[in-house]
C-alpha atoms as a PDB file:
ATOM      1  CA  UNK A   1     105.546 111.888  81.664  1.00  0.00           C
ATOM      2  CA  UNK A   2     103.732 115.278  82.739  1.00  0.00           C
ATOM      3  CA  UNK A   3     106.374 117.624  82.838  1.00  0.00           C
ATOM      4  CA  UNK A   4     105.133 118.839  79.301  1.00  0.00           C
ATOM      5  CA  UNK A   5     101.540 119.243  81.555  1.00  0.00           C
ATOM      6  CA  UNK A   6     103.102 120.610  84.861  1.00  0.00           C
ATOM      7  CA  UNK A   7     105.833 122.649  83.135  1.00  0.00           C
ATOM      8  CA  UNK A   8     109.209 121.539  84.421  1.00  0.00           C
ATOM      9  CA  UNK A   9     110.455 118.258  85.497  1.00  0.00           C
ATOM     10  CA  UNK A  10     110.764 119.600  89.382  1.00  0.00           C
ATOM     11  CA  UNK A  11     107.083 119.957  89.345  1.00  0.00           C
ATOM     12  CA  UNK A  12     106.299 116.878  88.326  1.00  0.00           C
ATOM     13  CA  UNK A  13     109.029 115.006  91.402  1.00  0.00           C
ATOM     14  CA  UNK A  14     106.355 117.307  93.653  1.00  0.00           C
ATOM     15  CA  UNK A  15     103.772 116.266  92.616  1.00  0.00           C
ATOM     16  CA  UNK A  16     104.389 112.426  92.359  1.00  0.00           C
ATOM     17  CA  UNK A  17     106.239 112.373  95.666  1.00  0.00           C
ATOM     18  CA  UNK A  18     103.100 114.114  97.378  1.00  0.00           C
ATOM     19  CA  UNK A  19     100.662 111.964  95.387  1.00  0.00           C
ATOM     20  CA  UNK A  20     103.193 109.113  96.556  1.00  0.00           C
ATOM     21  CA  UNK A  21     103.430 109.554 100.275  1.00  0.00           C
ATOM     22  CA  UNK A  22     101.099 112.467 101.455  1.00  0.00           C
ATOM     23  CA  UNK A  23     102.502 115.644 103.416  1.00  0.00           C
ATOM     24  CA  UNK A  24     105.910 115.816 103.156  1.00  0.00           C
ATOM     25  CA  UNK A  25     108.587 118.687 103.434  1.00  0.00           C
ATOM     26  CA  UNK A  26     110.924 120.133 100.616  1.00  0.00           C
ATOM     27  CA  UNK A  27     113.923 118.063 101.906  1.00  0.00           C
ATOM     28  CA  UNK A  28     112.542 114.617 101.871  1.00  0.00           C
ATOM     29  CA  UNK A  29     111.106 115.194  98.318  1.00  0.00           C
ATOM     30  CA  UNK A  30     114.579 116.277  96.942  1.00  0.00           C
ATOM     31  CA  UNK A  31     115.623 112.859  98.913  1.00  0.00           C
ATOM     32  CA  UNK A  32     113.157 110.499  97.246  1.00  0.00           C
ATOM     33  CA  UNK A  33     114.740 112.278  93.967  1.00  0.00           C
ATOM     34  CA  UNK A  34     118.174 112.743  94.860  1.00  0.00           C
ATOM     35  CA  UNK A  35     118.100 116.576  93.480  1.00  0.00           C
ATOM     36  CA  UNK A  36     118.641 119.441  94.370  1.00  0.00           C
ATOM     37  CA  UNK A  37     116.404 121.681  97.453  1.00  0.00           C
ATOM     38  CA  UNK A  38     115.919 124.825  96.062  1.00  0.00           C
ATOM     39  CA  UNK A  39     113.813 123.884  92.739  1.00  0.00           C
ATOM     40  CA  UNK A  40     111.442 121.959  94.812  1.00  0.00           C
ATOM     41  CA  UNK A  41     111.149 124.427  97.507  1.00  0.00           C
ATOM     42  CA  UNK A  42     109.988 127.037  94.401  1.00  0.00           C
ATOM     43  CA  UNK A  43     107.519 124.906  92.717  1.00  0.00           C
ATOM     44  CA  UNK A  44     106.423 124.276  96.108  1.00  0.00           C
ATOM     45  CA  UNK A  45     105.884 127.897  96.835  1.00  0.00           C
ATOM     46  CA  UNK A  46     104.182 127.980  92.742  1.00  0.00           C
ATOM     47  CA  UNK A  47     102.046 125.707  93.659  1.00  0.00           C
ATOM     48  CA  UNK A  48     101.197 126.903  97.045  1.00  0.00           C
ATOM     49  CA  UNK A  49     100.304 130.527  95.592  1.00  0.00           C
ATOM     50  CA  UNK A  50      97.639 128.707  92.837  1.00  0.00           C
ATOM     51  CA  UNK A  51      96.362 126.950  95.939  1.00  0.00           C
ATOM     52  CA  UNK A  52      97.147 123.612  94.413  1.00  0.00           C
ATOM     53  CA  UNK A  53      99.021 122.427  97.603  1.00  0.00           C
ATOM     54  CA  UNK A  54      98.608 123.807 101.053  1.00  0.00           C
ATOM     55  CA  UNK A  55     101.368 124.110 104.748  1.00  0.00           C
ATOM     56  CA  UNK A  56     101.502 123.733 107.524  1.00  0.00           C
ATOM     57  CA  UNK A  57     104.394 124.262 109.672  1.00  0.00           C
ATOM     58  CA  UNK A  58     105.163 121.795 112.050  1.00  0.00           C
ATOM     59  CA  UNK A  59     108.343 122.789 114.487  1.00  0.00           C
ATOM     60  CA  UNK A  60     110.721 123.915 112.050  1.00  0.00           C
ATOM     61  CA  UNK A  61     109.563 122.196 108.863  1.00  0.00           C
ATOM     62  CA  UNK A  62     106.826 123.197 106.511  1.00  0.00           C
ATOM     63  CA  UNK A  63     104.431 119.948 105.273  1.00  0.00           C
ATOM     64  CA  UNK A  64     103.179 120.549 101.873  1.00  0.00           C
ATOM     65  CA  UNK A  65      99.957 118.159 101.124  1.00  0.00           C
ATOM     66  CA  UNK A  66      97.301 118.463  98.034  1.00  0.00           C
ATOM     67  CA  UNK A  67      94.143 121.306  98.569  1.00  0.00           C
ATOM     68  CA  UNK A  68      91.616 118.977  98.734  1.00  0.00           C
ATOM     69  CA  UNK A  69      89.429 122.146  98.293  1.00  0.00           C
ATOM     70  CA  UNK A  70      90.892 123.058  95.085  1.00  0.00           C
ATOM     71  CA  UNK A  71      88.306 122.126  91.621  1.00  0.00           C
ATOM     72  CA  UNK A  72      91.180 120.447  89.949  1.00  0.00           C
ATOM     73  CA  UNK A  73      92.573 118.565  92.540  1.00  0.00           C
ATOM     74  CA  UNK A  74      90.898 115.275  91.633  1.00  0.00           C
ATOM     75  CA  UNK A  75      91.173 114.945  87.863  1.00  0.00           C
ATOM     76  CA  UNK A  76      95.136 115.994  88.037  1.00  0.00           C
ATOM     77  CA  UNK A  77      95.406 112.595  90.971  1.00  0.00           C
ATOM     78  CA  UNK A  78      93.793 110.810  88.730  1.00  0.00           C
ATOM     79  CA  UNK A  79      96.610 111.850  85.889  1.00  0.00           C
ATOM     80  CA  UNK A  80      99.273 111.316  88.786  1.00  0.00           C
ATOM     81  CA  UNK A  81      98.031 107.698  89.508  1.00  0.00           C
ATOM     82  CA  UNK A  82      98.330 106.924  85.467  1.00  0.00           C
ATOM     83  CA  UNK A  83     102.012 108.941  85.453  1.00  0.00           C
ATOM     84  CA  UNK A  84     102.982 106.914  89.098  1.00  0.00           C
ATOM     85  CA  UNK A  85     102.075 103.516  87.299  1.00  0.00           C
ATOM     86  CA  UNK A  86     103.851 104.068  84.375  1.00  0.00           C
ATOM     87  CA  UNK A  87     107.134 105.195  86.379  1.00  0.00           C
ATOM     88  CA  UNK A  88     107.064 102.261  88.305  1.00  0.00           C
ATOM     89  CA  UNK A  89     106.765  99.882  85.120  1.00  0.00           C
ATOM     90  CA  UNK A  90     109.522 102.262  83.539  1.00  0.00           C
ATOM     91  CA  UNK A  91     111.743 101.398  86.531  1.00  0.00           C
ATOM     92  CA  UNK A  92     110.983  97.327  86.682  1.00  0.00           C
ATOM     93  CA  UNK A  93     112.224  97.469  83.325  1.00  0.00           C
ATOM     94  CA  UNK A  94     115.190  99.744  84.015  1.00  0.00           C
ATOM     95  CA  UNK A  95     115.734  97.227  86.880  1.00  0.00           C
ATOM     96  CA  UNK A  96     115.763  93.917  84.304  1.00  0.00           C
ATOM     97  CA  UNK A  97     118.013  96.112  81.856  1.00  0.00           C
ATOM     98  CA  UNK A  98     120.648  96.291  84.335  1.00  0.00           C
ATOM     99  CA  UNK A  99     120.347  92.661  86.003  1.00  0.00           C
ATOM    100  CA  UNK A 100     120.775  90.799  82.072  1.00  0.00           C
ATOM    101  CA  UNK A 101     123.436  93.781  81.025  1.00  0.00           C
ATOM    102  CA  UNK A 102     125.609  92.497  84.871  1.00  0.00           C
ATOM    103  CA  UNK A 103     124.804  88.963  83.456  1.00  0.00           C
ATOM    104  CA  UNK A 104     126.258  89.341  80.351  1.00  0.00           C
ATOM    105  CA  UNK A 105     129.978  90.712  81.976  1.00  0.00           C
END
């Protein structure tokens, strides 16, 4: 739903996973996705250098989390709450696709 915004669909998995759950690091967003590490580590690192999303490193991990400092910062949660709710209604009905089509066999 924002990739069109955010320019690639990797930028929008980091930006719903961290409006999602908070901090997190590169690996467990490619989890919650099941893709691959190194296009979330860059738009990580693109969105670190606009200041849109600031580390930390914590042992050997770096947590990415929102700039709460950043002007834009609210309005664009405010899009990922409308583009979160819409991929979770877009998966209940992906959900009751696949339960009737498993009926019908």
């Amino acid at each position: 739903m924002l990739e069109g915004l955010l320019g690639n669909k990797s930028a929008e998995k980091v930006m719903l996973a961290l409006y999602e759950n908070g901090e997190l690091h590169a690996s467990a967003i490619a989890q919650i996705y099941n893709t691959a590490l190194d296009p979330i580590k860059k738009q990580l690192e693109r969105f670190e250098e606009a200041e849109f999303l600031v580390s930390r490193v914590v042992g050997r991990s770096r947590l990415y989390n929102f700039n709460e400092a950043h002007p834009i910062i609210a309005p664009l949660k405010e899009m990922l709450s409308i583009a979160y709710k819409n991929e979770k209604k877009q998966k209940k009905k992906n959900i009751k696709r696949e339960l009737i089509s498993t009926r019908e066999l």
